[in-house]
Protein backbone atom coordinates (compact mmCIF):
# COMPACT_ATOMS: atom_id res chain seq x y z
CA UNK A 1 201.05 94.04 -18.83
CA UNK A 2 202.30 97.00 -17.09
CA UNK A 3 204.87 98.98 -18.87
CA UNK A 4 207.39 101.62 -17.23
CA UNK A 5 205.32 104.22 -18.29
CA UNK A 6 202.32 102.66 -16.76
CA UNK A 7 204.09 102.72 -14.07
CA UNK A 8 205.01 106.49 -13.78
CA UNK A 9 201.34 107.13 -14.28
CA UNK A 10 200.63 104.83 -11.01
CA UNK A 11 203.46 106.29 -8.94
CA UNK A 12 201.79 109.90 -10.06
CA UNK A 13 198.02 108.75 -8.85
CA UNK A 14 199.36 107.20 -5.75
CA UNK A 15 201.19 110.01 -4.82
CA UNK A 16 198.38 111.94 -5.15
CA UNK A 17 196.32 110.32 -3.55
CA UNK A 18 198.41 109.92 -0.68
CA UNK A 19 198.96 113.73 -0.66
CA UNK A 20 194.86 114.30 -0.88
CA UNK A 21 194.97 111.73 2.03
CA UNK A 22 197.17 113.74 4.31
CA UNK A 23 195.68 116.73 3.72
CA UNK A 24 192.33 115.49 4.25
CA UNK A 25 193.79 113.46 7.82
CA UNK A 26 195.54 116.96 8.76
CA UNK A 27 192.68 119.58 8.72
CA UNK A 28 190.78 116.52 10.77
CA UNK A 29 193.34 116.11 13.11
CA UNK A 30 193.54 119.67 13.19
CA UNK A 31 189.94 119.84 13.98
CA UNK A 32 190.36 117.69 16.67
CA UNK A 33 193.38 119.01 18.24
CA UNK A 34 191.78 122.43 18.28
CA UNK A 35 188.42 121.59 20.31
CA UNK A 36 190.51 119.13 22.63
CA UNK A 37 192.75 122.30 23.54
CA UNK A 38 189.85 124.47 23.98
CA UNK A 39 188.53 121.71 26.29
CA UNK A 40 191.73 121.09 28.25
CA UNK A 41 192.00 124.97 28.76
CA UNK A 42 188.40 125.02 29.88
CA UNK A 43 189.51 122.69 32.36
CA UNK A 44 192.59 124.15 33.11
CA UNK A 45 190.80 127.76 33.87
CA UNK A 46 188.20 126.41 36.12
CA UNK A 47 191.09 124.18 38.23
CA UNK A 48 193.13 127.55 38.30
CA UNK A 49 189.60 129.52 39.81
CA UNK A 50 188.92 126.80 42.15
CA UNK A 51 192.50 127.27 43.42
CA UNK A 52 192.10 130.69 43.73
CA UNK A 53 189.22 130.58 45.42
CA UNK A 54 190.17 128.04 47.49
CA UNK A 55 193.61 130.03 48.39
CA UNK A 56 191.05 133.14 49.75
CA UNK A 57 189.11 130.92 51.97
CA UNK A 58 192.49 129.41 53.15
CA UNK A 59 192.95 133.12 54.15
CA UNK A 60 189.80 133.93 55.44
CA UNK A 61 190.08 131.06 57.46
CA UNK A 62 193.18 131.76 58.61
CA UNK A 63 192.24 135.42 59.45
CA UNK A 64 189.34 134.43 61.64
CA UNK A 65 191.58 131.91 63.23
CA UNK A 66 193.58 134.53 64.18
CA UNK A 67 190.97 136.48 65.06
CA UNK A 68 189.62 133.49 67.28
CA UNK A 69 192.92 133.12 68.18
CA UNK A 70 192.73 136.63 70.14
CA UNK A 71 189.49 136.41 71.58
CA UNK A 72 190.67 133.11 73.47
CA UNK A 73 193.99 135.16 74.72
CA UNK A 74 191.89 137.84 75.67
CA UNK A 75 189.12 135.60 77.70
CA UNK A 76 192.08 134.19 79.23
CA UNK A 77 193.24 136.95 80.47
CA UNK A 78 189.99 138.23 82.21
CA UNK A 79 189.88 134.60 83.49
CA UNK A 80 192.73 134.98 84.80
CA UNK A 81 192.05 138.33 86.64
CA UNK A 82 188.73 137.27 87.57
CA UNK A 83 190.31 134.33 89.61
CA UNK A 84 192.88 136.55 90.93
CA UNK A 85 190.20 139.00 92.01
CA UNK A 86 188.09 136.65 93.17
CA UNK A 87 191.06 135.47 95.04
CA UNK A 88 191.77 138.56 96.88
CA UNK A 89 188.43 139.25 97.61
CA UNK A 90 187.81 135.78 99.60
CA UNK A 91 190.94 136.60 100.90
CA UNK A 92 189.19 139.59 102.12
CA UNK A 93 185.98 138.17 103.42
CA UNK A 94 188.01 136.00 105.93
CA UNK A 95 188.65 139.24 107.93
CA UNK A 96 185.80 139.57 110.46
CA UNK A 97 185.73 143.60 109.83
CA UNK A 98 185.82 142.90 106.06
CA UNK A 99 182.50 140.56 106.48
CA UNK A 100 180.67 142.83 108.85
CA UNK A 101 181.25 146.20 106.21
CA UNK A 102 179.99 143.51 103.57
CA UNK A 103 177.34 142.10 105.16
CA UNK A 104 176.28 146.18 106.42
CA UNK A 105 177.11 147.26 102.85
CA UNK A 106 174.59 144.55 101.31
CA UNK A 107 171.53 145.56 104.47
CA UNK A 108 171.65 149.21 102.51
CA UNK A 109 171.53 147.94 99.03
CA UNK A 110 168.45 146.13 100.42
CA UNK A 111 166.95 148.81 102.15
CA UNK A 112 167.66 151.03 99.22
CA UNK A 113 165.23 148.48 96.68
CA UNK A 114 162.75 148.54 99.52
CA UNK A 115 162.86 152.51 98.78
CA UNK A 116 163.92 153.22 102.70
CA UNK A 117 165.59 155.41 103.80
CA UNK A 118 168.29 155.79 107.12
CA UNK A 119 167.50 157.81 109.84
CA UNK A 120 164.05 157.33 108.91
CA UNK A 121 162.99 153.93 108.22
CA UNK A 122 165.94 152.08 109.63
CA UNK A 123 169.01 153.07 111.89
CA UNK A 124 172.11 150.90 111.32
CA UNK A 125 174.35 150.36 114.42
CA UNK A 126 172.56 151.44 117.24
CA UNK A 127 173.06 150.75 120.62
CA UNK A 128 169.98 149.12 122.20
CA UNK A 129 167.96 151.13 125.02
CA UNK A 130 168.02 148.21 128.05
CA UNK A 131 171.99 147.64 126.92
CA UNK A 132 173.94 150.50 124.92
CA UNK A 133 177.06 147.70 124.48
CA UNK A 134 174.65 145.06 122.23
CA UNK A 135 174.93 146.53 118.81
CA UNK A 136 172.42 145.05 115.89
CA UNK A 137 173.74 145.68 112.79
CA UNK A 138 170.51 147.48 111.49
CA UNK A 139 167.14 148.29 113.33
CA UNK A 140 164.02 148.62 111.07
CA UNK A 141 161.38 150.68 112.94
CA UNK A 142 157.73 150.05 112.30
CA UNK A 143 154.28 151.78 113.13
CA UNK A 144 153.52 151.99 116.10
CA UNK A 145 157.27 152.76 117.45
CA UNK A 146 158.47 149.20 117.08
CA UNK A 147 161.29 147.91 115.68
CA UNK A 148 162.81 144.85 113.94
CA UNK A 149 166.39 144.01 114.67
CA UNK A 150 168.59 142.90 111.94
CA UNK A 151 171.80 140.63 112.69
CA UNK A 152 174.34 140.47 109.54
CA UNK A 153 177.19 139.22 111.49
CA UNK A 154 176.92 135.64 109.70
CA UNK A 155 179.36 132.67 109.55
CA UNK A 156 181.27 132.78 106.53
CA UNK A 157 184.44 130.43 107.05
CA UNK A 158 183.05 126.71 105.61
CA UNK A 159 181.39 128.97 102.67
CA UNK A 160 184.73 130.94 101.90
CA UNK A 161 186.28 127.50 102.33
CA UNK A 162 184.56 125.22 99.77
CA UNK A 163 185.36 128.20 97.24
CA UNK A 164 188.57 127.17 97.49
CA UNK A 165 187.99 123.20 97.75
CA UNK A 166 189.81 121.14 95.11
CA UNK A 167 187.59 118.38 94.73
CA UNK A 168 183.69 117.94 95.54
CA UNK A 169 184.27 115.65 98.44
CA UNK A 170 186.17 118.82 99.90
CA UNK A 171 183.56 121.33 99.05
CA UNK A 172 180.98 119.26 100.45
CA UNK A 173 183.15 118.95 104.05
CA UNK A 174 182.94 122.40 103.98
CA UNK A 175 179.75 123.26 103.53
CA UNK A 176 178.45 120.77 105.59
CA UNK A 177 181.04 122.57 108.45
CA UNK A 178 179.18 126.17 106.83
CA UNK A 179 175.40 124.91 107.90
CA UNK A 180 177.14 123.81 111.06
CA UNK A 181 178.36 127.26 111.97
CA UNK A 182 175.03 128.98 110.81
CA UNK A 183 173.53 126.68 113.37
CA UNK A 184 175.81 127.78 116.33
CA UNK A 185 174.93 131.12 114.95
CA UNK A 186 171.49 131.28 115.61
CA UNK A 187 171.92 129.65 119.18
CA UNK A 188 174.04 132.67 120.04
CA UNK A 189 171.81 135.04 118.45
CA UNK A 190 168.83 133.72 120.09
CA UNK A 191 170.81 133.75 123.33
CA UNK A 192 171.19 137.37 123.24
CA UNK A 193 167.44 138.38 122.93
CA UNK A 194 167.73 141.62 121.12
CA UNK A 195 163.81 142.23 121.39
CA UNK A 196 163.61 142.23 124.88
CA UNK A 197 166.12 145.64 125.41
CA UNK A 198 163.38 147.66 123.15
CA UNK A 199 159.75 148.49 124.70
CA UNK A 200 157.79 147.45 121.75
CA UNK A 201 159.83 145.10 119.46
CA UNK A 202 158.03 141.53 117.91
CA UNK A 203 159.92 138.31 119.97
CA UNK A 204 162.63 137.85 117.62
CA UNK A 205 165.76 138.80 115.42
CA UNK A 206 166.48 138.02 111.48
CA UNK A 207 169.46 136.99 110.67
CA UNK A 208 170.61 138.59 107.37
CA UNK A 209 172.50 135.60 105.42
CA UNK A 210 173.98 138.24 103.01
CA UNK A 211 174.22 136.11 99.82
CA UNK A 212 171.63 133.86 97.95
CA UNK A 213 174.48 131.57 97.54
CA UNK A 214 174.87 131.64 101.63
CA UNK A 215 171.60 131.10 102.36
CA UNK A 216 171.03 128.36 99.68
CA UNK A 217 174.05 125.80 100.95
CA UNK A 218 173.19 126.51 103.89
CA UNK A 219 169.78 125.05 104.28
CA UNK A 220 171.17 121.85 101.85
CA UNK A 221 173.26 120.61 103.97
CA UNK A 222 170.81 121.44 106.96
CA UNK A 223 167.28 121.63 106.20
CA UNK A 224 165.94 122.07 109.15
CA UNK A 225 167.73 125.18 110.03
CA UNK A 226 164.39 127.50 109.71
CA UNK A 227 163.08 125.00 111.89
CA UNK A 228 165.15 125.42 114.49
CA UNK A 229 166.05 129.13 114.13
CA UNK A 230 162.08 129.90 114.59
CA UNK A 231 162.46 127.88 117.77
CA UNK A 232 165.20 130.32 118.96
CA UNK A 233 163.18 133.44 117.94
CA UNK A 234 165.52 134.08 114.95
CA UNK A 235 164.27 134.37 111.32
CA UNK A 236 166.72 133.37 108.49
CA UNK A 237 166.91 135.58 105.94
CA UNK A 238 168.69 135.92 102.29
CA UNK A 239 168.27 139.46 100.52
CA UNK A 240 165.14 138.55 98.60
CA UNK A 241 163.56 137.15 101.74
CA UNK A 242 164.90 140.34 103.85
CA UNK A 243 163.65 143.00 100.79
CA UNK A 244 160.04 140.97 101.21
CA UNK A 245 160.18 142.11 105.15
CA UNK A 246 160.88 145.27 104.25
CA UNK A 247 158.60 146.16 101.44
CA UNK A 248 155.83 144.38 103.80
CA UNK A 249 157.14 147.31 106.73
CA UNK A 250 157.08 149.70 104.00
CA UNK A 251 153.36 149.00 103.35
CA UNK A 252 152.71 148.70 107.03
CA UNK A 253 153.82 152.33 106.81
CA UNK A 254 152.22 153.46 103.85
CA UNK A 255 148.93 152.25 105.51
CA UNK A 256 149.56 154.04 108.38
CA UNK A 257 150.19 157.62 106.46
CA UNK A 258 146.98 156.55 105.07
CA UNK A 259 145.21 156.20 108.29
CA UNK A 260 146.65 159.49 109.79
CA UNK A 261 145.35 161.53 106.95
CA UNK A 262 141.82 160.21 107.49
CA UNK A 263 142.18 161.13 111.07
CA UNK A 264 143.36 164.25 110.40
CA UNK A 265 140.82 164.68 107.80
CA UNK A 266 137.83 163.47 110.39
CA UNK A 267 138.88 166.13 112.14
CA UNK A 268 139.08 168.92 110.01
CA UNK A 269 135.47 167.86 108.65
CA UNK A 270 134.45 168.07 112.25
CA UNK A 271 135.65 171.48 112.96
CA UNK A 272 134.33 172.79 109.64
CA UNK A 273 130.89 171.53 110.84
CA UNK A 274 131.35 173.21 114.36
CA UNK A 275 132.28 176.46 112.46
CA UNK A 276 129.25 176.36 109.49
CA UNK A 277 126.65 175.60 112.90
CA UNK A 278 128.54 178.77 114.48
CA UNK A 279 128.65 181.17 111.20
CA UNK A 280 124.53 179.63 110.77
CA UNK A 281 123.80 180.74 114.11
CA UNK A 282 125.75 184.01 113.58
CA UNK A 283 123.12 184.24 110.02
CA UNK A 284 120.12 183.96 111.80
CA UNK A 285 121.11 186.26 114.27
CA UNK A 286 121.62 188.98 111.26
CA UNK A 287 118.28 187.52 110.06
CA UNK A 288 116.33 188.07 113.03
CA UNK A 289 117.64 191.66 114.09
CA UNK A 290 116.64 192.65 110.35
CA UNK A 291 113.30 191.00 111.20
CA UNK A 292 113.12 193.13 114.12
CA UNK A 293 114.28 196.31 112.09
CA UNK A 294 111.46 195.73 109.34
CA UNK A 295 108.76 195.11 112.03
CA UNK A 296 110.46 198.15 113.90
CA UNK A 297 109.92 200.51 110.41
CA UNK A 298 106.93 199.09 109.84
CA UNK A 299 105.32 200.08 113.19
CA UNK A 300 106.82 203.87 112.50
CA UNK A 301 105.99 203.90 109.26
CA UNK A 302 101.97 203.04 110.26
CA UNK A 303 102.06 205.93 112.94
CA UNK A 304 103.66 208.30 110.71
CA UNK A 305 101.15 207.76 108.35
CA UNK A 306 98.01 207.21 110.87
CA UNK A 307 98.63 209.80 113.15
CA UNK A 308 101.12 212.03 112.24
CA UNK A 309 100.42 212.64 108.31
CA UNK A 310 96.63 213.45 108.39
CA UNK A 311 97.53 215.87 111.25
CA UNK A 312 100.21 217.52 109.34
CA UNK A 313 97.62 217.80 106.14
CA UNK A 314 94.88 219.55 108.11
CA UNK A 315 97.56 222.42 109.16
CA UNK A 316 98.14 222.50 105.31
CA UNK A 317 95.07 223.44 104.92
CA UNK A 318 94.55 225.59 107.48
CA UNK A 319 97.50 227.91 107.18
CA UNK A 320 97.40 227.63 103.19
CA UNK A 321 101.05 226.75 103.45
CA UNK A 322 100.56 223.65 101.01
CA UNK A 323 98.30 221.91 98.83
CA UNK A 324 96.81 219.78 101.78
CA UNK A 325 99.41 216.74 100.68
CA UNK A 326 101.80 214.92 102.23
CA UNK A 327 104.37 212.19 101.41
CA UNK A 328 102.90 208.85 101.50
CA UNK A 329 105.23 206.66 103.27
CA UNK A 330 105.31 202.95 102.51
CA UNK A 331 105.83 199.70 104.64
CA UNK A 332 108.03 196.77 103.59
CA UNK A 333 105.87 193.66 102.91
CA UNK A 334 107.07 190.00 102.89
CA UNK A 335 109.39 187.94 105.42
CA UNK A 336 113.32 187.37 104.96
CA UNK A 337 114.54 183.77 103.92
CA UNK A 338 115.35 181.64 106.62
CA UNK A 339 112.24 182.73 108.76
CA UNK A 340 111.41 179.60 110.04
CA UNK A 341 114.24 179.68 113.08
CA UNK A 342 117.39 179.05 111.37
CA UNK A 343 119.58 176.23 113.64
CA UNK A 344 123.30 174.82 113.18
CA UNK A 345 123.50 171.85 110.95
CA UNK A 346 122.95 168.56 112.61
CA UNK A 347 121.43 170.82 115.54
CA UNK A 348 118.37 171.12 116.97
């Protein structure tokens, strides 16, 4: 039977207990609490570092944007002057004096990487012997006092216009009208037969295309312009083509230099023979007047001592005005080099 005071004793345990209990619970919870925050602000630093670095390579980004940014402005720009310069300078090549100082200014950029030189090698606008009013644009002269004429006045119009063609149906109109006009070209050009106003000049004319990009659309819309320009005694030719013709000239000359100087060298061989067979001759000459001179002494030198010495001892002798001796005088023995009749080289 449980008493009041039995009572007071359980209230006391139980209270107790329940106090161990919640301090035990607390220090757990505690526990808990403690590594859970140290795991949430674990979490919370990395999230805040991942931001951060996420904010610089927003920035980054943004600076090479606007660094990008520029570089398109700026390549706009020189677009945009390119086409305006490109603009004024077909403008410019629709002028016939524009073309011709272009086409003349590209035939000495040529000649200048075929290492020629004016005056010299080539002559640019020269009037033609048989008719001082036809004018080639360049003449190339070549061994032998020939020349090569050199036509740069070419047609220019269709090219210059499918530049400036808005669609490709356009641009091909137009360079179908350029091959057209190249073609009329080189009927007038072979019409005017420059070779036949100069003495010594091969049977026809090149016609300087000055542009690869000329020369190319031209023979694809007409491939059989060669054809028929070698038919009118007129060669078509870009600037590599035309620098090939020249270099080949330039070797034509080379090979000529060449050619003199073994003439000239033939010759000076020759006369240096003529003169070592004179200057020989002249030697033996020396050798045989000292021939003569020994054979000469000799001779005297006998006498003296035959004739004129044992005379000369006896009178010694006679008179007492010496010992009875004389002077022996000797002869020269032996023959000088070259005895055997010297003769010119290569003579007889």
């Amino acid at each position: 039977m449980i008493t009041l005071g039995t009572m007071e004793v359980l209230d006391v345990g139980v209270v107790a207990v329940l106090l161990l209990g919640i301090a035990i619970g607390g220090g757990v919870c505690w526990a808990l609490l403690r590594s859970r925050g140290s795991a949430v602000v674990a979490a919370l630093r990395a999230e805040l570092e991942a931001e951060r670095r996420f904010g610089e390579e927003r920035r980054a980004q943004a600076s090479r944007s606007d660094a990008f940014l520029g570089q398109l402005a700026t390549l706009a720009d020189t677009h945009r002057d390119l086409s305006a310069r490109t603009q004024h300078l077909v403008d410019a090549l629709r002028s016939p004096v524009v073309r011709g100082e272009w086409g003349e200014m590209q035939l000495r950029r040529v000649c200048e990487l075929a290492r020629m030189h004016e005056h010299v090698d080539y002559v640019l606008q020269r009037g033609t012997p048989g008719d001082p009013s036809l004018r080639p644009d360049m003449t190339v002269t070549l061994p032998g006092g020939r020349v090569i004429v050199v036509d740069a006045k070419a047609p220019m119009q269709g090219w210059l216009d499918a530049m400036e063609a808005p669609d490709d149906a356009d641009r091909t109109d137009a360079l179908r009208e350029h091959a057209r006009q190249v073609r009329d070209h080189i009927t007038r050009l072979g019409a005017k037969a420059y070779w036949a106003q100069f003495d010594h000049a091969p049977r026809f004319v090149v016609l300087f295309l000055p542009g690869e990009a000329l020369f190319a659309a031209a023979l694809q819309h007409d491939a059989t312009l060669i054809e028929y320009g070698m038919s009118r005694q007129v060669v078509l030719a870009s600037p590599t083509t035309l620098l090939a013709l020249l270099r080949a000239v330039g070797d034509g000359w080379e090979r000529e230099a060449a050619h003199r100087n073994a003439e000239v060298a033939v010759a000076q061989g020759r006369e240096l023979h003529e003169r070592l067979g004179a200057f020989a001759g002249h030697l033996d000459d020396v050798r045989r007047g000292l021939e003569r001179a020994v054979e000469g002494y000799n001779r005297a030198a006998g006498a003296l001592e035959s004739r004129v010495l044992p005379q000369a001892r006896r009178l010694g002798e006679l008179t007492g005005a010496g010992d009875g001796t004389a002077p022996e005088v000797t002869t020269v023995e032996g023959r000088l080099r070259g005895d055997s009749a010297a003769s010119p080289p290569g003579g007889a």
